[in-house]
C-alpha atoms as a PDB file:
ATOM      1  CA  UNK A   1      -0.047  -9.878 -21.311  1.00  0.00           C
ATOM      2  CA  UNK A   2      -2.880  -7.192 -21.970  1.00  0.00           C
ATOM      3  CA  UNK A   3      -3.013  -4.280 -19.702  1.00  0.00           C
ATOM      4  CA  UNK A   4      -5.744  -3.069 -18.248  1.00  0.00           C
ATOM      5  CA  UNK A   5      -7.079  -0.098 -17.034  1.00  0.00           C
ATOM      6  CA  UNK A   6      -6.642   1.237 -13.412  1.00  0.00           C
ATOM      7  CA  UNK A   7     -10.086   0.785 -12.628  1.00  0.00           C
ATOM      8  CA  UNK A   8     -10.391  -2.919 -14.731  1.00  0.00           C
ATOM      9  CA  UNK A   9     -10.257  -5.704 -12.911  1.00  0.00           C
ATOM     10  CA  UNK A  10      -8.063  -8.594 -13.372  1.00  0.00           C
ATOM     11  CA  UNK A  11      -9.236 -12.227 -14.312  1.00  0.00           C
ATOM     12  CA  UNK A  12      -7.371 -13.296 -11.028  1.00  0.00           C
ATOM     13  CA  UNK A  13      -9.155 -10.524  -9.187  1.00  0.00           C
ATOM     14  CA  UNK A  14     -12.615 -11.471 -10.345  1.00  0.00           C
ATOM     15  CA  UNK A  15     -12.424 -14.912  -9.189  1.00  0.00           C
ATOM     16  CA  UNK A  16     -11.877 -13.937  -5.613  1.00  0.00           C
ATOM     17  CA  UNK A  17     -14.306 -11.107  -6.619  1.00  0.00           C
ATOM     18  CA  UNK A  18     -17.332 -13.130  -7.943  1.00  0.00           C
ATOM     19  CA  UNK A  19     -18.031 -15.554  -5.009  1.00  0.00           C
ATOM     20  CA  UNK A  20     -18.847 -12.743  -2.792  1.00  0.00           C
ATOM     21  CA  UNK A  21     -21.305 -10.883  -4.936  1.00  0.00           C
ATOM     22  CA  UNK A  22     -24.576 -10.990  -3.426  1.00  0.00           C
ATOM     23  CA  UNK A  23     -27.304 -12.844  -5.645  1.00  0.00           C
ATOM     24  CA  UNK A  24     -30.226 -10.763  -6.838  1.00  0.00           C
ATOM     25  CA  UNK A  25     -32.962 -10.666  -4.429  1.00  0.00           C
ATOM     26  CA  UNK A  26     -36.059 -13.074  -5.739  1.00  0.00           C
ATOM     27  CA  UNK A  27     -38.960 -14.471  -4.752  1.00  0.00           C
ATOM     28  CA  UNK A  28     -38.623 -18.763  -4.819  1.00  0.00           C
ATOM     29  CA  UNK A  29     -42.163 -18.723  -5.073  1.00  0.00           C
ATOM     30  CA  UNK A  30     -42.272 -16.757  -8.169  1.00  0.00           C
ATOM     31  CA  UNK A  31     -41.603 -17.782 -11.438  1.00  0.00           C
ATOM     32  CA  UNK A  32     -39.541 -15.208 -14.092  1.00  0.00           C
ATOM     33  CA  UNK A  33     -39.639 -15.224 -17.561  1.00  0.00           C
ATOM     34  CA  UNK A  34     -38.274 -12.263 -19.760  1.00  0.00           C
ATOM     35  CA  UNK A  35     -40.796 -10.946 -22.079  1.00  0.00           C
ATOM     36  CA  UNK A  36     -39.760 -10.134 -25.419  1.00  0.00           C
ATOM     37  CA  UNK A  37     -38.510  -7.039 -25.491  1.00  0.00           C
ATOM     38  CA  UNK A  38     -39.239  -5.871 -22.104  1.00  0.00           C
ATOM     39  CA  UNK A  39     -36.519  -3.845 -21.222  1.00  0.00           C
ATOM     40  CA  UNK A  40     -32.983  -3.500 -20.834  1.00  0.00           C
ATOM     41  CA  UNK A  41     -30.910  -6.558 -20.104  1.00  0.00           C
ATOM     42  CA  UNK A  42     -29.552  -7.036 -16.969  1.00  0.00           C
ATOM     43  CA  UNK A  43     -25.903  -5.136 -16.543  1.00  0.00           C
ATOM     44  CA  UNK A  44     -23.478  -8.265 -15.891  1.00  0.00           C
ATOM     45  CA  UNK A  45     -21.986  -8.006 -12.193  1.00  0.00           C
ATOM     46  CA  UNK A  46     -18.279  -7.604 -13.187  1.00  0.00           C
ATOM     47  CA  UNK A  47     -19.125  -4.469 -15.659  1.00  0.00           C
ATOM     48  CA  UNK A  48     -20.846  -3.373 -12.615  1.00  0.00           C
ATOM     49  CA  UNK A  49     -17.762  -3.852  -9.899  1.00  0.00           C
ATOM     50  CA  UNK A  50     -15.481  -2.231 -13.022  1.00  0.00           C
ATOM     51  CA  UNK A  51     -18.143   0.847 -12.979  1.00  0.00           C
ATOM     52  CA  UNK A  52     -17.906   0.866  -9.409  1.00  0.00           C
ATOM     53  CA  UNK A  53     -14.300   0.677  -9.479  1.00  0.00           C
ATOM     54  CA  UNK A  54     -13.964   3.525 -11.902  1.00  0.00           C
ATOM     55  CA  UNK A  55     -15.976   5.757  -9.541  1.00  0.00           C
ATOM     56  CA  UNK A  56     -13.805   4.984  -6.437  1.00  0.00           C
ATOM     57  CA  UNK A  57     -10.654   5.437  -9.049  1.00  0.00           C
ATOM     58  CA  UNK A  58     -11.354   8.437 -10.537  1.00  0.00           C
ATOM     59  CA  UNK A  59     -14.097  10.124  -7.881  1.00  0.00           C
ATOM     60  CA  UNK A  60     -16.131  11.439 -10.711  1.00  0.00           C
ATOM     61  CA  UNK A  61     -19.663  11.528  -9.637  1.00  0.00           C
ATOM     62  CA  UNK A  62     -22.038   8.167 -10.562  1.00  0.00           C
ATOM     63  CA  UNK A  63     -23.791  10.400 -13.148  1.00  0.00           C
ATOM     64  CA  UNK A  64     -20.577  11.415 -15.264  1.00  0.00           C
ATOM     65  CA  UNK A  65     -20.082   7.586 -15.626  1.00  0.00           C
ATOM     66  CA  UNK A  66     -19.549   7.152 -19.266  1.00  0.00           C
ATOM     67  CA  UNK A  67     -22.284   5.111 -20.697  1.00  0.00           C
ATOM     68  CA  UNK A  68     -20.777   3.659 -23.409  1.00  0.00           C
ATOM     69  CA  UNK A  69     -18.207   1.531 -21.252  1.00  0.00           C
ATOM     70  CA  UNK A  70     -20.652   0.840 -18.272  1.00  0.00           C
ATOM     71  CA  UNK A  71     -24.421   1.863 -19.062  1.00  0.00           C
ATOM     72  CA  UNK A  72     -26.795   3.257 -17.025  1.00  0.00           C
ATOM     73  CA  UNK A  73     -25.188   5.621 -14.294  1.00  0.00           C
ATOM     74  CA  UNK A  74     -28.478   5.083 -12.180  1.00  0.00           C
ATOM     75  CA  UNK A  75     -28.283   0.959 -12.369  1.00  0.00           C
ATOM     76  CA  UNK A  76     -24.971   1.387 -11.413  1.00  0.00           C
ATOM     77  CA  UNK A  77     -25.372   3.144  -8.179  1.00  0.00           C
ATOM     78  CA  UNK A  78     -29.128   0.845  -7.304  1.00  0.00           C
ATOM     79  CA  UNK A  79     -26.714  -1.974  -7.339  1.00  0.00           C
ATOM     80  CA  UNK A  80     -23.838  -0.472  -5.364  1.00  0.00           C
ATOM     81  CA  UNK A  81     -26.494   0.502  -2.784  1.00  0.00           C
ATOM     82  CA  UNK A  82     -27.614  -3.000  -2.924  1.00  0.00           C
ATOM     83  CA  UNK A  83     -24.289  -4.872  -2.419  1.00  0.00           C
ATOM     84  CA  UNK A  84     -23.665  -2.097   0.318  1.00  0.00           C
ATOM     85  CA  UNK A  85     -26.711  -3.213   2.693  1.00  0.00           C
ATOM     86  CA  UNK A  86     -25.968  -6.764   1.541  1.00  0.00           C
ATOM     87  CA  UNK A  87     -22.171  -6.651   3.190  1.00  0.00           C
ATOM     88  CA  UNK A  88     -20.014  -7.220   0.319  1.00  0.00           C
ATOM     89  CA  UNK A  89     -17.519  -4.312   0.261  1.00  0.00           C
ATOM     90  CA  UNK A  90     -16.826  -5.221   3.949  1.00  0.00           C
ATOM     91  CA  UNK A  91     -16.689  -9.102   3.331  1.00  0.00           C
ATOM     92  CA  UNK A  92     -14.293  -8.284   0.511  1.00  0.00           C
ATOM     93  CA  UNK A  93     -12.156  -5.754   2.728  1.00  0.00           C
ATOM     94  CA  UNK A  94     -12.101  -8.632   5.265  1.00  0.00           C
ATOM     95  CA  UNK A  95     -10.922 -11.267   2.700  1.00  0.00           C
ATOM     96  CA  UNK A  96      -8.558  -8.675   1.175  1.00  0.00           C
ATOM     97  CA  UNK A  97      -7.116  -7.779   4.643  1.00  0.00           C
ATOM     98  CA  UNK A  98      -7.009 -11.946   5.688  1.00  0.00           C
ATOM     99  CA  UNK A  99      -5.149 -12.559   2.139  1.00  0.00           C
ATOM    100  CA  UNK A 100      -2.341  -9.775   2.902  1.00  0.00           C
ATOM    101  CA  UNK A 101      -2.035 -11.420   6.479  1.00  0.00           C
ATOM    102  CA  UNK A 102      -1.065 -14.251   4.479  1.00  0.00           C
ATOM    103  CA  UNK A 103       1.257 -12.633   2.860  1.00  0.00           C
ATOM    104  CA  UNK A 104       3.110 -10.415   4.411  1.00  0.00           C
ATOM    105  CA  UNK A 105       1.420 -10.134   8.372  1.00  0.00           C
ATOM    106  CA  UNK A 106       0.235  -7.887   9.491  1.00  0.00           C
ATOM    107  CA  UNK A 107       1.426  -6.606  13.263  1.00  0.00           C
ATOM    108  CA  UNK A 108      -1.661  -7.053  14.759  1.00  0.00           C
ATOM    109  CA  UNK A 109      -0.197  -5.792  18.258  1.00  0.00           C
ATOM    110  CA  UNK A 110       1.345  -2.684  17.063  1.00  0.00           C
ATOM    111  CA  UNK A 111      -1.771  -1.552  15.153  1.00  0.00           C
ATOM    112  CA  UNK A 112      -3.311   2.157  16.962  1.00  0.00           C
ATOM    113  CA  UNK A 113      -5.902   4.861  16.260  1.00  0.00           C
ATOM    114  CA  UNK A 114      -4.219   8.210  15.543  1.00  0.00           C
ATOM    115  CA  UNK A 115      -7.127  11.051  16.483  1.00  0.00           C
ATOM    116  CA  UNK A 116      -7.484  14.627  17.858  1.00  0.00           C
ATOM    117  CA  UNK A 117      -9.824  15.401  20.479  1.00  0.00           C
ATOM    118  CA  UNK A 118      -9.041  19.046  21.469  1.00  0.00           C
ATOM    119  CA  UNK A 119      -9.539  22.768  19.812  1.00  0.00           C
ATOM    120  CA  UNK A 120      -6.837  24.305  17.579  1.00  0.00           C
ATOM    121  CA  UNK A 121      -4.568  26.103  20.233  1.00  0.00           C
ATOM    122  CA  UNK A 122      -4.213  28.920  17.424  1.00  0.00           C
ATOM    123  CA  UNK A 123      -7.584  29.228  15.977  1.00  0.00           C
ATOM    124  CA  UNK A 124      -9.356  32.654  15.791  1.00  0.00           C
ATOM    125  CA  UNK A 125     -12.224  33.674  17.472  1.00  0.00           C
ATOM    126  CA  UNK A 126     -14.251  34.859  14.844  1.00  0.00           C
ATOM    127  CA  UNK A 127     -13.853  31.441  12.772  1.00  0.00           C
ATOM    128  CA  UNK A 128     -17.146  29.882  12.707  1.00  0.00           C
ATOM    129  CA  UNK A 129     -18.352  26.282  13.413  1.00  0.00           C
ATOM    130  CA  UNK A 130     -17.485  25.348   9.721  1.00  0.00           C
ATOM    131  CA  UNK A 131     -16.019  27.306   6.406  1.00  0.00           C
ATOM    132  CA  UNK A 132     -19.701  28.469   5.441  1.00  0.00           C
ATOM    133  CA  UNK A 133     -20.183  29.955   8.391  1.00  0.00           C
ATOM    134  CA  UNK A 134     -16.736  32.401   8.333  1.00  0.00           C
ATOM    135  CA  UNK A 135     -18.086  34.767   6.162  1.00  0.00           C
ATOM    136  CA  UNK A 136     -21.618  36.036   8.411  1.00  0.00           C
ATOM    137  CA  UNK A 137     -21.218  39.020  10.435  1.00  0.00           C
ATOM    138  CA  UNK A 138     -23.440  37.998  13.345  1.00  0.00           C
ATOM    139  CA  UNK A 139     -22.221  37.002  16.788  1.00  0.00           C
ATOM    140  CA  UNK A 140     -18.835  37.147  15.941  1.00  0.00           C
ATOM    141  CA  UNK A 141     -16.148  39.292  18.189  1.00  0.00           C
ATOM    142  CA  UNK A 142     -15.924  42.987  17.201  1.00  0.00           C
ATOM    143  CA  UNK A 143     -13.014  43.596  14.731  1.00  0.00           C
ATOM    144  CA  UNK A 144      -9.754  45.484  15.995  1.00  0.00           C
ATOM    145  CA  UNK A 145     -10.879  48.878  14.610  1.00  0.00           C
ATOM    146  CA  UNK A 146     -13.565  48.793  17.584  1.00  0.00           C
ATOM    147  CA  UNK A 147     -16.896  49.508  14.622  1.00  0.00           C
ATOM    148  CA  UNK A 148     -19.526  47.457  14.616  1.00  0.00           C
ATOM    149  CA  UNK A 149     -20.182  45.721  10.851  1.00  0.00           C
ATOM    150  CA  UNK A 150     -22.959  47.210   8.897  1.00  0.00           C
ATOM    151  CA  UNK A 151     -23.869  48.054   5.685  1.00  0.00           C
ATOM    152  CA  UNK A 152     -21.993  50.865   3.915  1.00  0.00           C
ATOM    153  CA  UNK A 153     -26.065  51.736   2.406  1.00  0.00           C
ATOM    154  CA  UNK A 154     -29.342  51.096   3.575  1.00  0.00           C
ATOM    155  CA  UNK A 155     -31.038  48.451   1.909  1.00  0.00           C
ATOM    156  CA  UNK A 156     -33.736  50.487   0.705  1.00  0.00           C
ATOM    157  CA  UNK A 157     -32.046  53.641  -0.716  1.00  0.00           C
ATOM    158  CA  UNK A 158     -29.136  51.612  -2.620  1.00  0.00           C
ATOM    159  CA  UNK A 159     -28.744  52.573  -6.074  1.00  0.00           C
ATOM    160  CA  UNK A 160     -31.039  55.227  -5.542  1.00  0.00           C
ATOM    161  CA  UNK A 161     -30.067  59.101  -5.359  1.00  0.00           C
ATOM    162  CA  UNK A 162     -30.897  61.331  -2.856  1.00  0.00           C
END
């Protein structure tokens, strides 16, 4: 048996993949022919679920995705936007989820929602609303020496002798 890469996907896997891939969007009315050399081919849907695995596997960003092994970073991620407002990563969490049911069952009645919904008992004062906001001086609570922050030098005569 070959092995494959943590972000390859199995011949197993792609069969229950495949089915729920969403078809490219078309016009019926239309008819398409591919003009001799009129672009790029079309990126097969499983190198594009591997590509998308690899991203999720490795969180590198959809631009660092090596072109060799998957192509075009940018068809990559227009396709995983696609299959994202079609459904399909939720109708493939739902079969996942219904398939380990199966399996193993899942305690449906003992499942809960773990979340915090009050202010740090020990937080400071003079932390801001988020980490880029720790480090501005304004409207914070006056540090223990009792001074008021300024600048050491005025703005204007800094660097400048007097």
């Amino acid at each position: 048996m070959t092995r494959i890469q943590s972000w390859g996907v199995s011949d197993a896997f792609w069969k229950k993949v495949a089915p729920l891939i969403p078809a490219p969007r078309r016009d019926p009315n239309k008819s398409y022919k591919r003009k001799t050399g009129g672009g790029r081919k079309p990126i097969p849907p499983r190198k594009v679920f591997e590509a998308i695995m690899y991203v999720l596997r490795t969180g590198c960003q959809w631009k660092a995705l090596p072109k060799e092994l998957f192509g075009s970073p940018s068809a990559i991620h227009t396709h995983f936007l696609r299959w994202m407002e079609t459904g399909f990563f939720v109708s493939l969490w739902r079969k996942g989820l219904a398939e380990y049911d199966e399996m193993e069952g899942i305690a449906w009645r003992w499942q809960s929602i773990d979340g915090v919904m009050i202010k740090a008992p020990l937080a400071r004062e003079t932390v801001g609303p988020n980490p880029t906001d720790r480090g501005k001086k304004w409207k914070q609570t006056p540090s223990l020496s009792g001074r008021a922050w300024c600048p050491a030098v005025d703005r204007r005569y800094r660097g400048k002798s007097t």
